[in-house]
PDB file of N, CA and C in Angstrom:
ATOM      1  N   UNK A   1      16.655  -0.910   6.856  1.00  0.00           N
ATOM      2  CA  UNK A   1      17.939  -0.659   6.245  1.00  0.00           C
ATOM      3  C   UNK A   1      18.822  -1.904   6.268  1.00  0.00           C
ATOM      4  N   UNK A   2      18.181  -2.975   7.251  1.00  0.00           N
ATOM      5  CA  UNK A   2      19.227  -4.196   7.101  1.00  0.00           C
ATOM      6  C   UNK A   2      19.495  -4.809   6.187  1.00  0.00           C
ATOM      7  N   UNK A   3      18.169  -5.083   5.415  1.00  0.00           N
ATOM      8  CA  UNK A   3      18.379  -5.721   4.042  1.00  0.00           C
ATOM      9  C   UNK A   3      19.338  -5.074   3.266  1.00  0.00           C
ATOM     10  N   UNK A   4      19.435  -3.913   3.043  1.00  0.00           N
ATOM     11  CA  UNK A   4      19.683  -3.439   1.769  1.00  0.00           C
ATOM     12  C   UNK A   4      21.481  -3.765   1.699  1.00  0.00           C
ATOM     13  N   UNK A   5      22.151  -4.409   0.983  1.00  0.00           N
ATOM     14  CA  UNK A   5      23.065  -4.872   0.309  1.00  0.00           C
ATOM     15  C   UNK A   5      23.553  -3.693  -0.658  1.00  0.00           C
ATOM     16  N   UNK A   6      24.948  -3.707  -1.330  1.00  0.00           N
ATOM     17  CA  UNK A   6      25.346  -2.959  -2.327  1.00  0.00           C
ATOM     18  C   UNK A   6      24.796  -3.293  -3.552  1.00  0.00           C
ATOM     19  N   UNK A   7      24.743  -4.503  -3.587  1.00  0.00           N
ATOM     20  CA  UNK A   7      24.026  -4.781  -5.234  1.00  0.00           C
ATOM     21  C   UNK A   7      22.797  -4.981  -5.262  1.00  0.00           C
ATOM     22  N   UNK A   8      22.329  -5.244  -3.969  1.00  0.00           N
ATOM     23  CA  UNK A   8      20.609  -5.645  -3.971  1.00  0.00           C
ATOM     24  C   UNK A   8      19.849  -5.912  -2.503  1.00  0.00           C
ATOM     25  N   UNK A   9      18.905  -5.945  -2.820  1.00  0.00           N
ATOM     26  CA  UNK A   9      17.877  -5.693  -1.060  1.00  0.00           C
ATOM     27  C   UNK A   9      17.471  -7.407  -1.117  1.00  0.00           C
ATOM     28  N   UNK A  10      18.194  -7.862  -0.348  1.00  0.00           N
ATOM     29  CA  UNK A  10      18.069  -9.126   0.539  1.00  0.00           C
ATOM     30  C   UNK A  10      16.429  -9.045   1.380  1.00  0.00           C
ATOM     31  N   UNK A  11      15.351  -9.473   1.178  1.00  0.00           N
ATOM     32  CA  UNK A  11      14.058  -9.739   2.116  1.00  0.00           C
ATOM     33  C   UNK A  11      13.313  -8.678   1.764  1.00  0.00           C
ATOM     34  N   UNK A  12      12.471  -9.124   2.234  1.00  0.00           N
ATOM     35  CA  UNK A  12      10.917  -8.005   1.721  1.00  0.00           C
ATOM     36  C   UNK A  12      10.858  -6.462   2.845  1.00  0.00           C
ATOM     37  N   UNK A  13      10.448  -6.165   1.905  1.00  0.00           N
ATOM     38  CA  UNK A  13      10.650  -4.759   2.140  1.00  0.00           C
ATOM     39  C   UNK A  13       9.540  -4.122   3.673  1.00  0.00           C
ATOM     40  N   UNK A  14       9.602  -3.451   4.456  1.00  0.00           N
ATOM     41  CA  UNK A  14       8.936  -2.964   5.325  1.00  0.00           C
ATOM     42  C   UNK A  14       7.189  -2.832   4.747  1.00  0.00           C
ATOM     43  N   UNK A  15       7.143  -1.879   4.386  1.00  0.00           N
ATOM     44  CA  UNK A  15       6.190  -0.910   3.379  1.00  0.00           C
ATOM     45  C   UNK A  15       5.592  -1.477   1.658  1.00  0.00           C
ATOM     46  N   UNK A  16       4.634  -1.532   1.260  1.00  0.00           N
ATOM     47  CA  UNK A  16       4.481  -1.973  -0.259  1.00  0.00           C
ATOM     48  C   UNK A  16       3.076  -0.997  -0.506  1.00  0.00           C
ATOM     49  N   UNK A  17       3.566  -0.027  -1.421  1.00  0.00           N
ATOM     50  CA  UNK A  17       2.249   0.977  -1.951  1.00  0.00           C
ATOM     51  C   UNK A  17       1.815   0.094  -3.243  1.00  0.00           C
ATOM     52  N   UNK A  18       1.158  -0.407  -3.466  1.00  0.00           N
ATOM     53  CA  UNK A  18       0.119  -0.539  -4.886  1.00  0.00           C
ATOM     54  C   UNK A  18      -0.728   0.124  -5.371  1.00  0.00           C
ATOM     55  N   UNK A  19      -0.436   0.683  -6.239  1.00  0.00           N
ATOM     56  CA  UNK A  19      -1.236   1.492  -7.136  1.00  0.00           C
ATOM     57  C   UNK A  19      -2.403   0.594  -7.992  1.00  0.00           C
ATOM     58  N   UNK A  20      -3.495   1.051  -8.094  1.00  0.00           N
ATOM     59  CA  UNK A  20      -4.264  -0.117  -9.196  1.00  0.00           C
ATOM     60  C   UNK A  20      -4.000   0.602 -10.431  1.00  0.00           C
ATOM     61  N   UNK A  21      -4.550  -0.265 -11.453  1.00  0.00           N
ATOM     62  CA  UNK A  21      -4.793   0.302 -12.710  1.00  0.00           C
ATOM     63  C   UNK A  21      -5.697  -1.086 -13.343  1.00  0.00           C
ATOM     64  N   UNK A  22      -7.076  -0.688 -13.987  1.00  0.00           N
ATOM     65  CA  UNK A  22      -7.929  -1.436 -13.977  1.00  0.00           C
ATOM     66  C   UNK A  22      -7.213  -2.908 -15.121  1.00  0.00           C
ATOM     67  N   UNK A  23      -6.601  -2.907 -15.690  1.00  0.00           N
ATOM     68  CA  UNK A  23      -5.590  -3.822 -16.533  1.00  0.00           C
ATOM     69  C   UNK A  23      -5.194  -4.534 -15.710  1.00  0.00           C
ATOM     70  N   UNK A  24      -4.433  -4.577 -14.265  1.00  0.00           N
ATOM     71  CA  UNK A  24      -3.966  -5.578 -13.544  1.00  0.00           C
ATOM     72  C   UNK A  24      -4.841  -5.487 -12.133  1.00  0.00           C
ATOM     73  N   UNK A  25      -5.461  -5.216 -12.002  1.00  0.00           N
ATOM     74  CA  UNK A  25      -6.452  -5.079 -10.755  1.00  0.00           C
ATOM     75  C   UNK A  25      -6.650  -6.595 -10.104  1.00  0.00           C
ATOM     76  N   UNK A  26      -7.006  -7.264 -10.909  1.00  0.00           N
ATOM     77  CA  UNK A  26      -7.005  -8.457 -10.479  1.00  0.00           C
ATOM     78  C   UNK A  26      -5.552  -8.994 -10.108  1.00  0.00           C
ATOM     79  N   UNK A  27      -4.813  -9.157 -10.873  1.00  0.00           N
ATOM     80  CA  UNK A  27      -3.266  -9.438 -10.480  1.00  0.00           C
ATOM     81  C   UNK A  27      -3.272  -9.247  -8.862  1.00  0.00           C
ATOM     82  N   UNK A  28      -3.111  -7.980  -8.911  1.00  0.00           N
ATOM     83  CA  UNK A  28      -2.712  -6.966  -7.723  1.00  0.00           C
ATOM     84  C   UNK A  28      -3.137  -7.340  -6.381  1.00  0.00           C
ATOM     85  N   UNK A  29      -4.771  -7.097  -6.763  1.00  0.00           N
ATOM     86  CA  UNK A  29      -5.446  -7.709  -5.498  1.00  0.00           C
ATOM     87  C   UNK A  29      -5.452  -8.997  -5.136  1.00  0.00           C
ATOM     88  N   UNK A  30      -4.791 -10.168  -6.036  1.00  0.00           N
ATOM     89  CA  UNK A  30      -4.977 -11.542  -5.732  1.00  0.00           C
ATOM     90  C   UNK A  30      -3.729 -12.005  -5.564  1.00  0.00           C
ATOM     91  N   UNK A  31      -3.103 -12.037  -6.450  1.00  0.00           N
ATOM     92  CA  UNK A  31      -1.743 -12.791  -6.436  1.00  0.00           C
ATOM     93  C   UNK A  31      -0.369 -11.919  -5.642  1.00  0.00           C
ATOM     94  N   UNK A  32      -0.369 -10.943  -6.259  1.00  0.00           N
ATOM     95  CA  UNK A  32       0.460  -9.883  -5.246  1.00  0.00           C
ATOM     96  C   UNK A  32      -0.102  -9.857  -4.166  1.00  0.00           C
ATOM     97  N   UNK A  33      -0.982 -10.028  -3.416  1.00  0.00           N
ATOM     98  CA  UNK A  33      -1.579  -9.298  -2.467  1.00  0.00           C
ATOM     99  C   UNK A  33      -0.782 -11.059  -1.430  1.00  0.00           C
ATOM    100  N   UNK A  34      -1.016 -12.222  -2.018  1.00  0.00           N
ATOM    101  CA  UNK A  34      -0.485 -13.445  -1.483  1.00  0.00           C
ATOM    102  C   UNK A  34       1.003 -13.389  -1.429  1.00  0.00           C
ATOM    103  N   UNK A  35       1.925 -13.429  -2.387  1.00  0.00           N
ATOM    104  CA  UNK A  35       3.052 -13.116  -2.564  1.00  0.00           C
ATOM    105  C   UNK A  35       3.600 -12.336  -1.574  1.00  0.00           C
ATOM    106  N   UNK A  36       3.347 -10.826  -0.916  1.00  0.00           N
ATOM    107  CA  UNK A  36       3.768 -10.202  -0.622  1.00  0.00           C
ATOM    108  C   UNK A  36       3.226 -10.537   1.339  1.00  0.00           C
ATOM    109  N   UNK A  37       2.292 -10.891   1.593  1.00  0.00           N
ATOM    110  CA  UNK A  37       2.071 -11.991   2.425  1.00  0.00           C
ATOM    111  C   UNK A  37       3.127 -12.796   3.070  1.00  0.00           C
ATOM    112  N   UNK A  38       3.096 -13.558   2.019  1.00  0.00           N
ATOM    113  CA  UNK A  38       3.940 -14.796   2.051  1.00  0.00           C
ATOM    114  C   UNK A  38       5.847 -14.401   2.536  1.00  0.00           C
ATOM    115  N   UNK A  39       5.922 -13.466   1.947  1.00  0.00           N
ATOM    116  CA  UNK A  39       7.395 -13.180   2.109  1.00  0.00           C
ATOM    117  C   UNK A  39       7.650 -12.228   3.043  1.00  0.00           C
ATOM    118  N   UNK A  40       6.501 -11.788   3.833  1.00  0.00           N
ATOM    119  CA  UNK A  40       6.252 -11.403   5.166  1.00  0.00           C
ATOM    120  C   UNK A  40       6.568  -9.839   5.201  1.00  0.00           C
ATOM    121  N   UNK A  41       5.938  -8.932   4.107  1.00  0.00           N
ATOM    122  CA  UNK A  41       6.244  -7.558   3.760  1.00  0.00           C
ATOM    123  C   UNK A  41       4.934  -7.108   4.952  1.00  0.00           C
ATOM    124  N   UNK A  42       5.726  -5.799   6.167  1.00  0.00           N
ATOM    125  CA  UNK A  42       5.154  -5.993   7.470  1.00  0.00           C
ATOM    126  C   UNK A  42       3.536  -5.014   7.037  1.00  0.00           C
ATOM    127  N   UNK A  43       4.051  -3.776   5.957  1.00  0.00           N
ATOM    128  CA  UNK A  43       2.720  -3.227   5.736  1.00  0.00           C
ATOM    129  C   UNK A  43       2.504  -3.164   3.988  1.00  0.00           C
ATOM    130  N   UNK A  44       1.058  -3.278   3.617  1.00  0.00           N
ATOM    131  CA  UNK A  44       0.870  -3.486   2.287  1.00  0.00           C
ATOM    132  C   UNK A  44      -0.447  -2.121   2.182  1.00  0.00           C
ATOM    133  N   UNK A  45      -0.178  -1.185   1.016  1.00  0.00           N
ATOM    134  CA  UNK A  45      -1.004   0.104   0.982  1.00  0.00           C
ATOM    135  C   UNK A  45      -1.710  -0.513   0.045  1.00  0.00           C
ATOM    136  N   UNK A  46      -3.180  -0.448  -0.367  1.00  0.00           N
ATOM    137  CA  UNK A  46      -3.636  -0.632  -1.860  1.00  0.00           C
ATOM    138  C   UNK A  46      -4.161   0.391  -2.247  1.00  0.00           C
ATOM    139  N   UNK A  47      -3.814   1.364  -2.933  1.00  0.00           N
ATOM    140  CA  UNK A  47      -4.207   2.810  -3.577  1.00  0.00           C
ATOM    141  C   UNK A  47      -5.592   2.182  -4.468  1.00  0.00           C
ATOM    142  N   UNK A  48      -6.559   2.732  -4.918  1.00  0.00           N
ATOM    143  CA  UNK A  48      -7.194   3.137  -6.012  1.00  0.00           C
ATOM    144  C   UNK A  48      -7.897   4.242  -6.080  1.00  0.00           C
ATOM    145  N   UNK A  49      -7.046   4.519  -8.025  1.00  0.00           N
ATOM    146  CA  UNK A  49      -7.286   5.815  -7.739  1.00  0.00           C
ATOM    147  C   UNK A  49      -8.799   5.981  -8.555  1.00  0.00           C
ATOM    148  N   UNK A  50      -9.562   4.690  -9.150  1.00  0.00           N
ATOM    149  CA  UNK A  50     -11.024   4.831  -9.124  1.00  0.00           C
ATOM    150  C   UNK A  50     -12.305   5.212  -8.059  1.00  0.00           C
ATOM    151  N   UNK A  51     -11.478   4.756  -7.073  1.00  0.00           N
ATOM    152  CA  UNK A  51     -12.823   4.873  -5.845  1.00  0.00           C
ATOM    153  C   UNK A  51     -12.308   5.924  -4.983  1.00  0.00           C
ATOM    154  N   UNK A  52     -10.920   6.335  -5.462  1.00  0.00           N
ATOM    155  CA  UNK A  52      -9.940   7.802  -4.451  1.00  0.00           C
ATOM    156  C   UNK A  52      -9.944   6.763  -2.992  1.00  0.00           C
ATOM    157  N   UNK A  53      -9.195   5.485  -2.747  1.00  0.00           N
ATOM    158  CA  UNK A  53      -9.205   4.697  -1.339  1.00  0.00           C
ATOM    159  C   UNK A  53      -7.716   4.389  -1.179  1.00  0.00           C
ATOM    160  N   UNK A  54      -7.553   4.579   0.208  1.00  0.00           N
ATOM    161  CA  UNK A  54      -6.662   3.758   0.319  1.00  0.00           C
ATOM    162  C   UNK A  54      -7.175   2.523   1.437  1.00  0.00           C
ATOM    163  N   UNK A  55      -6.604   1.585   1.352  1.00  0.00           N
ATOM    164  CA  UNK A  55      -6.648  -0.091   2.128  1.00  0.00           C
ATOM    165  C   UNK A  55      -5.405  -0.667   2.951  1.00  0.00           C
ATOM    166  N   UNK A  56      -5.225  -0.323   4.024  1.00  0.00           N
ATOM    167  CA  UNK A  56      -3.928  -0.820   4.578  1.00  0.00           C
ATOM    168  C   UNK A  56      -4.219  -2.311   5.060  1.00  0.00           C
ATOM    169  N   UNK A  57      -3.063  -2.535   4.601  1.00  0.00           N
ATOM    170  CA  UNK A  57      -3.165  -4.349   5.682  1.00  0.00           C
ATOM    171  C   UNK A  57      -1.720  -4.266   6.315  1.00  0.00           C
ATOM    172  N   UNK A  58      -1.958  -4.602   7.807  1.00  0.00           N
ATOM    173  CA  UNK A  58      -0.813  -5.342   8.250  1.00  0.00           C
ATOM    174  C   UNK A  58      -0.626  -6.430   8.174  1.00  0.00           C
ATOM    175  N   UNK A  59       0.964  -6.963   8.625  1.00  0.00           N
ATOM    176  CA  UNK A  59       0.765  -8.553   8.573  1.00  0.00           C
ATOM    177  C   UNK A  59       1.292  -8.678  10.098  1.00  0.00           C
ATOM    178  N   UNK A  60       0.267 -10.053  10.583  1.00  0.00           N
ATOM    179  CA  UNK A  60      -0.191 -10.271  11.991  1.00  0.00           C
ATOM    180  C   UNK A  60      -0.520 -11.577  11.756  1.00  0.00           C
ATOM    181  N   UNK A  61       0.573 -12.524  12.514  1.00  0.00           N
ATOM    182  CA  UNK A  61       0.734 -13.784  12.584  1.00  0.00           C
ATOM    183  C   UNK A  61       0.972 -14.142  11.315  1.00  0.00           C
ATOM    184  N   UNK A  62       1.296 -13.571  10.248  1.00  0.00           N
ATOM    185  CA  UNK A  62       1.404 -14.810   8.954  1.00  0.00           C
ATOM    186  C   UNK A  62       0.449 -14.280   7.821  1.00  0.00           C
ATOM    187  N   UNK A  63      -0.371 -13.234   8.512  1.00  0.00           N
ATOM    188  CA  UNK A  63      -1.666 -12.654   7.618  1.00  0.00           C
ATOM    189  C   UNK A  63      -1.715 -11.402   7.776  1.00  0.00           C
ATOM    190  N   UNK A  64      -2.419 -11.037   6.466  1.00  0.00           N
ATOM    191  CA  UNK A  64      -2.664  -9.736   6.550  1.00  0.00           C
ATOM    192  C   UNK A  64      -3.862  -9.621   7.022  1.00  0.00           C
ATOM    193  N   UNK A  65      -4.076  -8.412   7.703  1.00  0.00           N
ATOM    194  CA  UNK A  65      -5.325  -8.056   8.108  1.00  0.00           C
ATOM    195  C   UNK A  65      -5.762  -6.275   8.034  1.00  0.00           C
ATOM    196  N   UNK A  66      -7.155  -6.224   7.811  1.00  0.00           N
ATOM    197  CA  UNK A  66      -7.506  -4.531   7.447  1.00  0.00           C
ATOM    198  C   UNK A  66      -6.597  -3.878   8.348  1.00  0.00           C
ATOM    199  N   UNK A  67      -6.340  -2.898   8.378  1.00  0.00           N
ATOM    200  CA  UNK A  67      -6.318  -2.326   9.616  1.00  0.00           C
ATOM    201  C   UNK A  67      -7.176  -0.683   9.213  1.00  0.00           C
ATOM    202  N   UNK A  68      -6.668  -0.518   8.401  1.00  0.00           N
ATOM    203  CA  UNK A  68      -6.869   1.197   7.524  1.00  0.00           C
ATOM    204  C   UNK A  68      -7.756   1.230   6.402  1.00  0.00           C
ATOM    205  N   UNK A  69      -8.511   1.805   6.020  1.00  0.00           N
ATOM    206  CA  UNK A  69      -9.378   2.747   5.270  1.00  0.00           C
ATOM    207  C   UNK A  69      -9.530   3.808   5.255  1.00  0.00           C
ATOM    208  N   UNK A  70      -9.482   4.510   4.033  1.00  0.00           N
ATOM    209  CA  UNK A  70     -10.609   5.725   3.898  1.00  0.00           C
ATOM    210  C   UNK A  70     -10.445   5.456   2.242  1.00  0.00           C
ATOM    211  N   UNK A  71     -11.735   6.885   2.026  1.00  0.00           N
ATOM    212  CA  UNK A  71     -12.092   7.206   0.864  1.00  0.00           C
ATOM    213  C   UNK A  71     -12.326   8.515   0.711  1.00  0.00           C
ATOM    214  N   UNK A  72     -11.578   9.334  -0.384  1.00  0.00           N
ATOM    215  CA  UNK A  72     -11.619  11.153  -0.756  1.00  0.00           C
ATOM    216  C   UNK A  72     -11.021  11.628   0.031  1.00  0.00           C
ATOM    217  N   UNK A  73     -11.210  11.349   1.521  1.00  0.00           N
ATOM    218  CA  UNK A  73     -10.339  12.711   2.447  1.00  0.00           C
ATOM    219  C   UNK A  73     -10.311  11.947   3.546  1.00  0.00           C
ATOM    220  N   UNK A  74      -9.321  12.295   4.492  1.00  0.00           N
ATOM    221  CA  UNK A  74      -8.582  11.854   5.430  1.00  0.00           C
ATOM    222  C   UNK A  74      -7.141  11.579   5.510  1.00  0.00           C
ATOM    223  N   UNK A  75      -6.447  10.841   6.487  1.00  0.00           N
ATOM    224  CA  UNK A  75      -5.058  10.864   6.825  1.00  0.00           C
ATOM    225  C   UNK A  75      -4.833   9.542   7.136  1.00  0.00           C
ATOM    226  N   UNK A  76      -4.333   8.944   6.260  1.00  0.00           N
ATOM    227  CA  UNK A  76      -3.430   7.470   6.619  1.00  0.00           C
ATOM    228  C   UNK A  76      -2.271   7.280   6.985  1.00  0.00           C
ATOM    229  N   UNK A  77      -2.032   7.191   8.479  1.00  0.00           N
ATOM    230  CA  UNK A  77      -0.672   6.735   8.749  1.00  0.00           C
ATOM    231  C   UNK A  77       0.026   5.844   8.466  1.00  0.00           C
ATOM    232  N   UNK A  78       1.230   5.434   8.257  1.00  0.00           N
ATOM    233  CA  UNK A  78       1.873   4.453   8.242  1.00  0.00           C
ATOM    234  C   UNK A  78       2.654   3.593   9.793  1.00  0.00           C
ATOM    235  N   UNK A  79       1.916   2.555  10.157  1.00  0.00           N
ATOM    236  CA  UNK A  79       2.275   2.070  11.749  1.00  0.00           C
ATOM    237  C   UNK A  79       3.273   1.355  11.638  1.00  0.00           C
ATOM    238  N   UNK A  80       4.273   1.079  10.129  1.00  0.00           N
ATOM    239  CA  UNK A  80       5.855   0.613  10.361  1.00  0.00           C
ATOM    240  C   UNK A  80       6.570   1.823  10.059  1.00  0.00           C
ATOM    241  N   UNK A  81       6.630   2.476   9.768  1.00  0.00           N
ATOM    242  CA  UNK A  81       7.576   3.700   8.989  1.00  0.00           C
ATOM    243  C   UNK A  81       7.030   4.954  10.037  1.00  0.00           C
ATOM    244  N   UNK A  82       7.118   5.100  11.012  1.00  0.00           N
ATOM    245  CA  UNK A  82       7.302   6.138  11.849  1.00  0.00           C
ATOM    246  C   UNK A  82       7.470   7.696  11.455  1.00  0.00           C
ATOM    247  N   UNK A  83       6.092   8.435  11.186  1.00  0.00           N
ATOM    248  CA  UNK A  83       6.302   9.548  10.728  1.00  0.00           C
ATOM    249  C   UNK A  83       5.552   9.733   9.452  1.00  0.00           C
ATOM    250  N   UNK A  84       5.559   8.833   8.651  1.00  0.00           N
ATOM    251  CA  UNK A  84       4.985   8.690   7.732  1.00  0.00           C
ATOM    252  C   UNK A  84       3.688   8.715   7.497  1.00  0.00           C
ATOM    253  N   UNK A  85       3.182   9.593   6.626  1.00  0.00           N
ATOM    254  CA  UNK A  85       1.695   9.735   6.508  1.00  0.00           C
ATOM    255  C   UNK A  85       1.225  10.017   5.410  1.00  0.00           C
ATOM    256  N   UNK A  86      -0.025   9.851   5.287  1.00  0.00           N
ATOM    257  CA  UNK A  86      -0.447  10.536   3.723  1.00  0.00           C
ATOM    258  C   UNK A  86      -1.700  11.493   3.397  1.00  0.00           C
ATOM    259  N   UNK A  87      -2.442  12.097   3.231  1.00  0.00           N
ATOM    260  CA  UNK A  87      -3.225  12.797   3.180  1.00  0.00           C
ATOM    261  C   UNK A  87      -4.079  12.262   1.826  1.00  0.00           C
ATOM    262  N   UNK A  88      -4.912  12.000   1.599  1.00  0.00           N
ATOM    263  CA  UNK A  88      -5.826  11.569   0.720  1.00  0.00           C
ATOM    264  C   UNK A  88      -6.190  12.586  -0.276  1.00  0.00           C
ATOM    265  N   UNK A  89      -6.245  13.836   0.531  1.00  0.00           N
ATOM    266  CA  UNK A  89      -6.765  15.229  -0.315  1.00  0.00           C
ATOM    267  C   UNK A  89      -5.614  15.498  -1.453  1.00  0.00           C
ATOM    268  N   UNK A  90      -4.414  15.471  -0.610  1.00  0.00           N
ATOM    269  CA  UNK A  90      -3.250  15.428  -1.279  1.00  0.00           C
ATOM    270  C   UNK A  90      -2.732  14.673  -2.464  1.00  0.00           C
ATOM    271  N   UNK A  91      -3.208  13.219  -2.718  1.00  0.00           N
ATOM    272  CA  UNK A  91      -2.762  12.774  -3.608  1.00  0.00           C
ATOM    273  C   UNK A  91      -4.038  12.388  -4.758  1.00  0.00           C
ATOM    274  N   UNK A  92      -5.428  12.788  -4.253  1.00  0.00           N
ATOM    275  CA  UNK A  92      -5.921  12.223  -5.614  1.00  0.00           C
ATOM    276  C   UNK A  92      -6.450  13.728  -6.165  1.00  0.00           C
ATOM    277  N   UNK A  93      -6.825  13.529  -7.208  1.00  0.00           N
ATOM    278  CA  UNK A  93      -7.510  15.353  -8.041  1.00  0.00           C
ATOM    279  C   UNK A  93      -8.733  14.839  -7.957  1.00  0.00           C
ATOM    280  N   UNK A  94      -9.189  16.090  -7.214  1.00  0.00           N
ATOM    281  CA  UNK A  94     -10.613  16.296  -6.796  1.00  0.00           C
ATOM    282  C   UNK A  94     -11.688  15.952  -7.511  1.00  0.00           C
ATOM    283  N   UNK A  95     -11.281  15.844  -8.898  1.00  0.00           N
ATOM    284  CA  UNK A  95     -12.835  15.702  -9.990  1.00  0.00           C
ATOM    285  C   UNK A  95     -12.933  14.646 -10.925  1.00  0.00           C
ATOM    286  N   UNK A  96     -11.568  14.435 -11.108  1.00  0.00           N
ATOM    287  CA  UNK A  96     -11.463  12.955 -11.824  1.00  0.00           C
ATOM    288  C   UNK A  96     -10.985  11.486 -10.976  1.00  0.00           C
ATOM    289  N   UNK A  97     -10.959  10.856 -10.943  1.00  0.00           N
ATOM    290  CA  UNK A  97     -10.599   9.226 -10.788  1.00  0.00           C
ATOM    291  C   UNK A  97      -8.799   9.219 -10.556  1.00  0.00           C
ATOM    292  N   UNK A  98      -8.209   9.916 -10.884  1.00  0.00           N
ATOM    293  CA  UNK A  98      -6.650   9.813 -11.192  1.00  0.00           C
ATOM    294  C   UNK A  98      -6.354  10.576 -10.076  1.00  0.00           C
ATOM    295  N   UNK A  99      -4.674  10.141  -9.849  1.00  0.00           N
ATOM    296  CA  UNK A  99      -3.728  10.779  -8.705  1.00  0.00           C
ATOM    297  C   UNK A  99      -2.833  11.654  -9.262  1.00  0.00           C
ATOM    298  N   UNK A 100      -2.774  12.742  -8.606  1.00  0.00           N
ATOM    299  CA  UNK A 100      -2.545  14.309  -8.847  1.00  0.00           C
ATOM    300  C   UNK A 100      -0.471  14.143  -9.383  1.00  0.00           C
ATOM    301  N   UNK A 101      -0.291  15.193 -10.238  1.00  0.00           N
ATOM    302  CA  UNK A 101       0.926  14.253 -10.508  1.00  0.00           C
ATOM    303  C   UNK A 101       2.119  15.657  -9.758  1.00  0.00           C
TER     304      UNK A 101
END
């Protein structure tokens, strides 16, 4: 909450969910994935909703590193945002590739 200013959020944000979409996939995973690194955002989610995964990285010393996986089912916590969680079952549809709206 420190950042956040009346007109605008001063510093990178705690938390960063990325969604893929096969059009910027590359983007996402390469250049965002440095960027957001770099400006020291403490957790980074990478959703895809082709393989139904999520990919957590923390950042630890300067880098991100795995910490989290799964794929189809399970429970991903969030280890900056206290409380926060997600359920895998919950957000993708069971039969297709896409996230449940």
């Amino acid at each position: 909450m420190n950042i956040i200013e009346p007109r605008r959020i001063n510093g990178a944000p705690d938390l960063v969910v990325e969604i893929l979409s096969p059009a910027t996939a590359y983007y996402d995973l390469r250049k965002k994935f440095k960027v957001y690194e770099r400006c020291g955002v403490k957790e980074y989610w990478i959703v895809d909703p082709e393989e139904k995964s999520v990919q957590v990285f923390l950042l630890k010393e300067g880098r991100f590193v795995l910490d989290q996986e799964a794929e189809r089912t399970g429970e991903i916590p969030s280890r900056v945002l206290s409380g926060f969680a997600i359920c895998l079952e919950s957000i993708f549809d069971g039969n297709s590739g896409s996230l449940k709206r």
